[in-house]
C-alpha atoms as a PDB file:
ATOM      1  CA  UNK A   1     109.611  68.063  92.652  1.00  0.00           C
ATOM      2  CA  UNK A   2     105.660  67.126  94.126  1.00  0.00           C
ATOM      3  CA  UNK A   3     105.495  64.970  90.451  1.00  0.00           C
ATOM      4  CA  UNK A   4     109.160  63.982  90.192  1.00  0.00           C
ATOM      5  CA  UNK A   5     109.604  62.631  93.911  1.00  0.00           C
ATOM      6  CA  UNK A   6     106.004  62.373  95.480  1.00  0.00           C
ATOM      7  CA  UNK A   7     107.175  60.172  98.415  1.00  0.00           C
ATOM      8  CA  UNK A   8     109.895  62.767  99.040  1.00  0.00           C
ATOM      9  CA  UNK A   9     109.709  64.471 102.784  1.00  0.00           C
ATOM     10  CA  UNK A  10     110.686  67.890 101.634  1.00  0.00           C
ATOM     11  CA  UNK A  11     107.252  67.878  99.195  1.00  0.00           C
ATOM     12  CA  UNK A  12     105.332  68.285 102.515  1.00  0.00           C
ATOM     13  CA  UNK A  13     108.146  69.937 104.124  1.00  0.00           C
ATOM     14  CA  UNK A  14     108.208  73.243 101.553  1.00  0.00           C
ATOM     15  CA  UNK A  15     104.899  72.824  99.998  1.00  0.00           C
ATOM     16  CA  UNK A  16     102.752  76.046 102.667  1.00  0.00           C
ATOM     17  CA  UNK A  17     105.598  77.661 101.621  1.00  0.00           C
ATOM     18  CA  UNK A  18     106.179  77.572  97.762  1.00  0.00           C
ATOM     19  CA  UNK A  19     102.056  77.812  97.855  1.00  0.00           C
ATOM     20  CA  UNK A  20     102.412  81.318  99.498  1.00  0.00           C
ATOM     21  CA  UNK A  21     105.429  82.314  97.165  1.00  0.00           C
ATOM     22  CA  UNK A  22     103.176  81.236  94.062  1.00  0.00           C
ATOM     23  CA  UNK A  23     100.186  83.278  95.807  1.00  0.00           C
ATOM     24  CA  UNK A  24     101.928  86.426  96.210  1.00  0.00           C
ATOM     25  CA  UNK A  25     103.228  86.159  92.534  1.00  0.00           C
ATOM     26  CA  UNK A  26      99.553  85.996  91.471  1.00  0.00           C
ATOM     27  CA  UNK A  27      98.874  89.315  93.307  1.00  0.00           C
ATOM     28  CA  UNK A  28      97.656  92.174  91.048  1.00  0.00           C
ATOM     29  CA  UNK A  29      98.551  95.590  92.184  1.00  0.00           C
ATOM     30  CA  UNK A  30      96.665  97.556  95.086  1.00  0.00           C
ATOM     31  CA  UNK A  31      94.425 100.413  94.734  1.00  0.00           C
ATOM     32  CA  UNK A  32      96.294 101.699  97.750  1.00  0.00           C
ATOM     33  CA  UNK A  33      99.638 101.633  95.274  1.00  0.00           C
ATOM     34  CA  UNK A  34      99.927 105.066  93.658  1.00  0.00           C
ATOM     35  CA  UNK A  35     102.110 105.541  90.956  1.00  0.00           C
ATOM     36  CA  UNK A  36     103.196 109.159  90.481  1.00  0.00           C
ATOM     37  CA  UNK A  37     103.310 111.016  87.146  1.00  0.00           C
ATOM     38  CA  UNK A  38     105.574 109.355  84.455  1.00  0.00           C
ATOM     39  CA  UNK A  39     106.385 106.714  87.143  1.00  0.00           C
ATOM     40  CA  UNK A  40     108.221 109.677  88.838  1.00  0.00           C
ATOM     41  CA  UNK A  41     111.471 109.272  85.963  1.00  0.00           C
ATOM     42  CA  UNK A  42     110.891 113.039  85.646  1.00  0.00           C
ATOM     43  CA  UNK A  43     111.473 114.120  88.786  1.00  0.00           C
ATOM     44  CA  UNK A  44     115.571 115.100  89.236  1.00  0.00           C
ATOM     45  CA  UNK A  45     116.157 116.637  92.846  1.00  0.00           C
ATOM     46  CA  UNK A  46     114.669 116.067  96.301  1.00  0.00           C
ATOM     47  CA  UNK A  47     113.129 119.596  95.573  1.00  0.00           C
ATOM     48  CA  UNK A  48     110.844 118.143  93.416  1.00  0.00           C
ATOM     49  CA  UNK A  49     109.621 115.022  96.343  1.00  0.00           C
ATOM     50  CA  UNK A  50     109.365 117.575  97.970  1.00  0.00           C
ATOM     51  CA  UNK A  51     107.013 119.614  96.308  1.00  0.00           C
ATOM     52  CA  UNK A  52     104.489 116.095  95.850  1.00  0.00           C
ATOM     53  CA  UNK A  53     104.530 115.865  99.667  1.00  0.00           C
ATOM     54  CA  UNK A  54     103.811 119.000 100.884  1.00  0.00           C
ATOM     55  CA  UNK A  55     102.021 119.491 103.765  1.00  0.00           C
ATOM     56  CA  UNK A  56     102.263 116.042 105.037  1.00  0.00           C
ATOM     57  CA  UNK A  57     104.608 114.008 107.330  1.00  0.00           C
ATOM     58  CA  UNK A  58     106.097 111.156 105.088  1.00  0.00           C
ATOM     59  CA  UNK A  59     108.555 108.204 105.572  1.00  0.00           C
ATOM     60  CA  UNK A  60     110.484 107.588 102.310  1.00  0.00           C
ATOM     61  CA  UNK A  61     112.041 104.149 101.976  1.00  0.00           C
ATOM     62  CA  UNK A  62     114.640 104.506  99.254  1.00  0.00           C
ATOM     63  CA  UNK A  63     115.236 101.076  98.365  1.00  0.00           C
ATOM     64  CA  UNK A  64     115.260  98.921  95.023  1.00  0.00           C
ATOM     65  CA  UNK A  65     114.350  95.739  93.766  1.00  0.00           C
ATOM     66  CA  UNK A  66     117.562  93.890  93.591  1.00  0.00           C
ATOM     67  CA  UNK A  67     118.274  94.906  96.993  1.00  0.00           C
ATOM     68  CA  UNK A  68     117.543  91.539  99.521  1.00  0.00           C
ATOM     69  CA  UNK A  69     117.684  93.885 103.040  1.00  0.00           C
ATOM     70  CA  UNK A  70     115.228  96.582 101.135  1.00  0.00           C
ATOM     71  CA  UNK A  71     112.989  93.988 100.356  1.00  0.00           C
ATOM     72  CA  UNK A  72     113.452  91.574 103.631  1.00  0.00           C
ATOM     73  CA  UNK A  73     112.499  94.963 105.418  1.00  0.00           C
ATOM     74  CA  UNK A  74     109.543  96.116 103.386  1.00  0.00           C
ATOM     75  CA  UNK A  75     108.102  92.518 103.743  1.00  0.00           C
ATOM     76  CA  UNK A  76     108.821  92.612 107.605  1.00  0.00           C
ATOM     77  CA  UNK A  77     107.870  96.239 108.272  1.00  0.00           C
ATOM     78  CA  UNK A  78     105.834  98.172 105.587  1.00  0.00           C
ATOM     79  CA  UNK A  79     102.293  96.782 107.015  1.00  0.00           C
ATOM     80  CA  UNK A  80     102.893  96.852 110.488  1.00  0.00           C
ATOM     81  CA  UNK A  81     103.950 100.903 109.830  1.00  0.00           C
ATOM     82  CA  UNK A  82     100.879 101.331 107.949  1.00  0.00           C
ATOM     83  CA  UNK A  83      98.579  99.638 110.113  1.00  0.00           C
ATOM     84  CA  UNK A  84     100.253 101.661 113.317  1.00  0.00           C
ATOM     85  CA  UNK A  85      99.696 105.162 111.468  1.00  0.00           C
ATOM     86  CA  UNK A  86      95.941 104.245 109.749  1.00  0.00           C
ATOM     87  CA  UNK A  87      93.850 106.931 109.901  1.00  0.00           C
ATOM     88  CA  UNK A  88      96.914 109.775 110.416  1.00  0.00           C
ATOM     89  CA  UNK A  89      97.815 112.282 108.376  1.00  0.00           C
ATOM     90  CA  UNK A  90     101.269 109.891 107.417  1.00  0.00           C
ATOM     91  CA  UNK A  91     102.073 109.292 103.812  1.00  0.00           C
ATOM     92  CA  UNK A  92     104.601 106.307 102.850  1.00  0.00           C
ATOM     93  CA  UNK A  93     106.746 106.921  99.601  1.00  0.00           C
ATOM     94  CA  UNK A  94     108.385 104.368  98.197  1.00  0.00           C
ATOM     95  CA  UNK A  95     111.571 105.369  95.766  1.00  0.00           C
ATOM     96  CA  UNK A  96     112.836 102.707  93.750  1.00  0.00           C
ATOM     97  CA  UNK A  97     116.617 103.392  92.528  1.00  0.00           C
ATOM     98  CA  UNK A  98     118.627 101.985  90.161  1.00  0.00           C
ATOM     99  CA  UNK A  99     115.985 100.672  88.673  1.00  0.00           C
ATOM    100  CA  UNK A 100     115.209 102.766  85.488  1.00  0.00           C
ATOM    101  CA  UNK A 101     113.986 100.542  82.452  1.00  0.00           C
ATOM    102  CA  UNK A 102     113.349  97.679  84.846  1.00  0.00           C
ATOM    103  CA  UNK A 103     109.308  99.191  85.369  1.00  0.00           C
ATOM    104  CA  UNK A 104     107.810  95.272  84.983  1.00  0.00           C
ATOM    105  CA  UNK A 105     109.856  93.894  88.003  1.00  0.00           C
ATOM    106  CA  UNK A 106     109.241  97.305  89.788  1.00  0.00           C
ATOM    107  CA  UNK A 107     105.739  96.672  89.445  1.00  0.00           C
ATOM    108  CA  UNK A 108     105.737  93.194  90.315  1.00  0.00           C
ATOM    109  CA  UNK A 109     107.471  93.747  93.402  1.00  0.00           C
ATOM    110  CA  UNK A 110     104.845  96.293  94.873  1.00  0.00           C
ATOM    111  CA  UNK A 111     102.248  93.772  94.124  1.00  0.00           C
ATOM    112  CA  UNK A 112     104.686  91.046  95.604  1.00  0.00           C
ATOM    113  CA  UNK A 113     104.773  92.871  98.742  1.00  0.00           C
ATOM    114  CA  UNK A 114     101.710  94.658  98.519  1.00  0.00           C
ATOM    115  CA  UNK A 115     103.372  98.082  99.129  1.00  0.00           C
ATOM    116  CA  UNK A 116     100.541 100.605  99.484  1.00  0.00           C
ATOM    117  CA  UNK A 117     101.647 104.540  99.040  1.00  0.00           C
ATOM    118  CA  UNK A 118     103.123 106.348  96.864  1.00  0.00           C
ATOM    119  CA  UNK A 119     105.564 105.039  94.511  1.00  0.00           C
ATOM    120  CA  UNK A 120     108.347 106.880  92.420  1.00  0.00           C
ATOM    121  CA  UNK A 121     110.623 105.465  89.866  1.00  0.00           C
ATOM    122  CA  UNK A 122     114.193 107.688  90.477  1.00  0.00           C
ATOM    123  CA  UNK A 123     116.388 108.548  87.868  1.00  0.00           C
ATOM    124  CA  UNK A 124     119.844 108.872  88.946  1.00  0.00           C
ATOM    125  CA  UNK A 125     120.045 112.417  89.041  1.00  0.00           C
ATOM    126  CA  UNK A 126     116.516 112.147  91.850  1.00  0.00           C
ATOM    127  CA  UNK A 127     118.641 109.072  93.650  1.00  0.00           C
ATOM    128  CA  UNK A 128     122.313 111.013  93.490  1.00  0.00           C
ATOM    129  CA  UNK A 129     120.522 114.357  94.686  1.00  0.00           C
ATOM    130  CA  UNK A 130     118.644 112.793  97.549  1.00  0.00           C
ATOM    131  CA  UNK A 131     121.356 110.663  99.168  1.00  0.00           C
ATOM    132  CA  UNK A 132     123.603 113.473  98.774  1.00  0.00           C
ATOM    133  CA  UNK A 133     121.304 116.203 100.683  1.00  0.00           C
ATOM    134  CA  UNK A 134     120.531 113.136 103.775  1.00  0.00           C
ATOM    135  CA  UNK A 135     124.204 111.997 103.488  1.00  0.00           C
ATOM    136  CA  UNK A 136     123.314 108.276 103.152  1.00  0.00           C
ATOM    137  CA  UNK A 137     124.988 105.884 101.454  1.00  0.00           C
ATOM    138  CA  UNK A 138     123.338 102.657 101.323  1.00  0.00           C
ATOM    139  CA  UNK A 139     120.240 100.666 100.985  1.00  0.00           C
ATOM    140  CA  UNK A 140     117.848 100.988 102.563  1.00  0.00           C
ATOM    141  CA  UNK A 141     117.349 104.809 103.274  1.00  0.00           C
ATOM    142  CA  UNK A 142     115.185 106.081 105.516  1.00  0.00           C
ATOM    143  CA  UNK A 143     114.111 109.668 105.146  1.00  0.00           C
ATOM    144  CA  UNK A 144     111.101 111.330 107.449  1.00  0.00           C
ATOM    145  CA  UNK A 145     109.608 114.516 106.199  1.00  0.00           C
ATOM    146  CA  UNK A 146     107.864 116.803 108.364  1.00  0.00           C
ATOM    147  CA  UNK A 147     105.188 118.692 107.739  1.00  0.00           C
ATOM    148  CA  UNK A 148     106.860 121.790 106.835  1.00  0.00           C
ATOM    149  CA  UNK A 149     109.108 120.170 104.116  1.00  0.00           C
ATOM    150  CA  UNK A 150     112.067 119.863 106.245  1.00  0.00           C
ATOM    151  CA  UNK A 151     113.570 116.569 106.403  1.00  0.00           C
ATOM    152  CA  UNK A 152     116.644 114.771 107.810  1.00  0.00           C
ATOM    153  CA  UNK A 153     117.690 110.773 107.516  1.00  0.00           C
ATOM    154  CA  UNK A 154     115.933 108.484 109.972  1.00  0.00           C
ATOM    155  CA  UNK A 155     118.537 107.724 113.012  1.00  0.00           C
ATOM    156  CA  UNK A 156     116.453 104.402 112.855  1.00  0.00           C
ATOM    157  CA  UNK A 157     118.333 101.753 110.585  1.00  0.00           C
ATOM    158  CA  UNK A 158     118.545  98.686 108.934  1.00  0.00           C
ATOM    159  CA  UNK A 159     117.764  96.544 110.731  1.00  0.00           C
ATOM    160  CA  UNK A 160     114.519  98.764 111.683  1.00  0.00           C
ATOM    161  CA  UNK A 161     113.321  98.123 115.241  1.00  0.00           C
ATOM    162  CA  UNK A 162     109.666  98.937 113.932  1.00  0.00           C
ATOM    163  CA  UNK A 163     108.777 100.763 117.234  1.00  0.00           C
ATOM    164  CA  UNK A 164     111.626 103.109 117.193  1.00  0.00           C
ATOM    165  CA  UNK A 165     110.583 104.471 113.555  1.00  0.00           C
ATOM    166  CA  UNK A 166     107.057 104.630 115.036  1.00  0.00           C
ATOM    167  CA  UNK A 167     108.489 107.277 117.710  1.00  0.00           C
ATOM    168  CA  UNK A 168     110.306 109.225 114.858  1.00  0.00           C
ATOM    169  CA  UNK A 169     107.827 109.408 112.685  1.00  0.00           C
ATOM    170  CA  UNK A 170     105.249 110.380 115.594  1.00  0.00           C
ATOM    171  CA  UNK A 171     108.267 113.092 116.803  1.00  0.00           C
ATOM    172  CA  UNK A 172     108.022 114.188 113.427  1.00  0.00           C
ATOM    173  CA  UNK A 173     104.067 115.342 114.033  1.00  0.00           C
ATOM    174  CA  UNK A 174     101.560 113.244 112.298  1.00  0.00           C
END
């Protein structure tokens, strides 16, 4: 469009913002994204989450890359959450579902959005067991772990009013 139609009002209009698009593309994964074992496609039941996270309080976003509302709230939310709960004993997992075989665009997405934590890759026999046991139903899933291993569905939704997760997950003990 900028060498088609220089002259053209909607070069200057979307250029900040295709710049910042074409920046984020360009991202390389963070340090603070960890990938668990095998991408985490071995992993079948919530047992097994569980099991990584022990001993920790953890928020798990269940969401997926060709979701728009798991992604709109990761970009809107994830940092803010992180930044609130630096320095606390919190962990962030991120489960990806229906996304087996798609690892590329997986991976391009955390670095997209710069999603720091931990990262797992379900199969669906992980994503079918762990919506069952929190009755959910849709995307995206919130699911707070306590320290203890318990865990229940977050009664905060999409859309997440960020400082009503921060009181859950704080209720939750960090």
């Amino acid at each position: 469009m900028k060498n088609k139609y220089p002259a053209s009002a909607y070069v200057t209009r979307f250029n900040a913002s295709i710049n910042d698009i074409i920046s984020k593309q360009r991202q390389p994964l963070s340090s603070r994204a960890i990938f668990v074992a095998d991408n985490g496609t071995k992993l079948n039941t919530f047992n097994d989450v569980l099991k990584l996270t022990k001993g920790k309080t953890v928020l798990v976003d269940m969401w997926g890359t060709w979701c728009g509302p798991c992604r709109q709230e990761i970009q809107k939310n994830a940092k803010q959450l992180r930044d609130h709960f630096k320095g606390k004993n919190v962990t962030f997992l991120y489960i990806a579902n229906s996304d087996v075989g798609k690892v590329q665009e997986w991976k391009k997405q955390i670095a997209y959005f710069q999603i720091e934590g931990l990262h797992i890759l379900a199969n669906p026999k992980l994503t079918d067991d762990i919506m069952q046991k929190v009755k959910a139903t849709g995307y995206p899933t919130y699911i707070i772990i306590k320290k203890d291993g318990s865990y229940k569905q977050a009664t905060t939704r999409y859309p997440v009013n960020v400082q009503a997760m921060i009181k859950e997950i704080e209720s939750a003990g960090v």
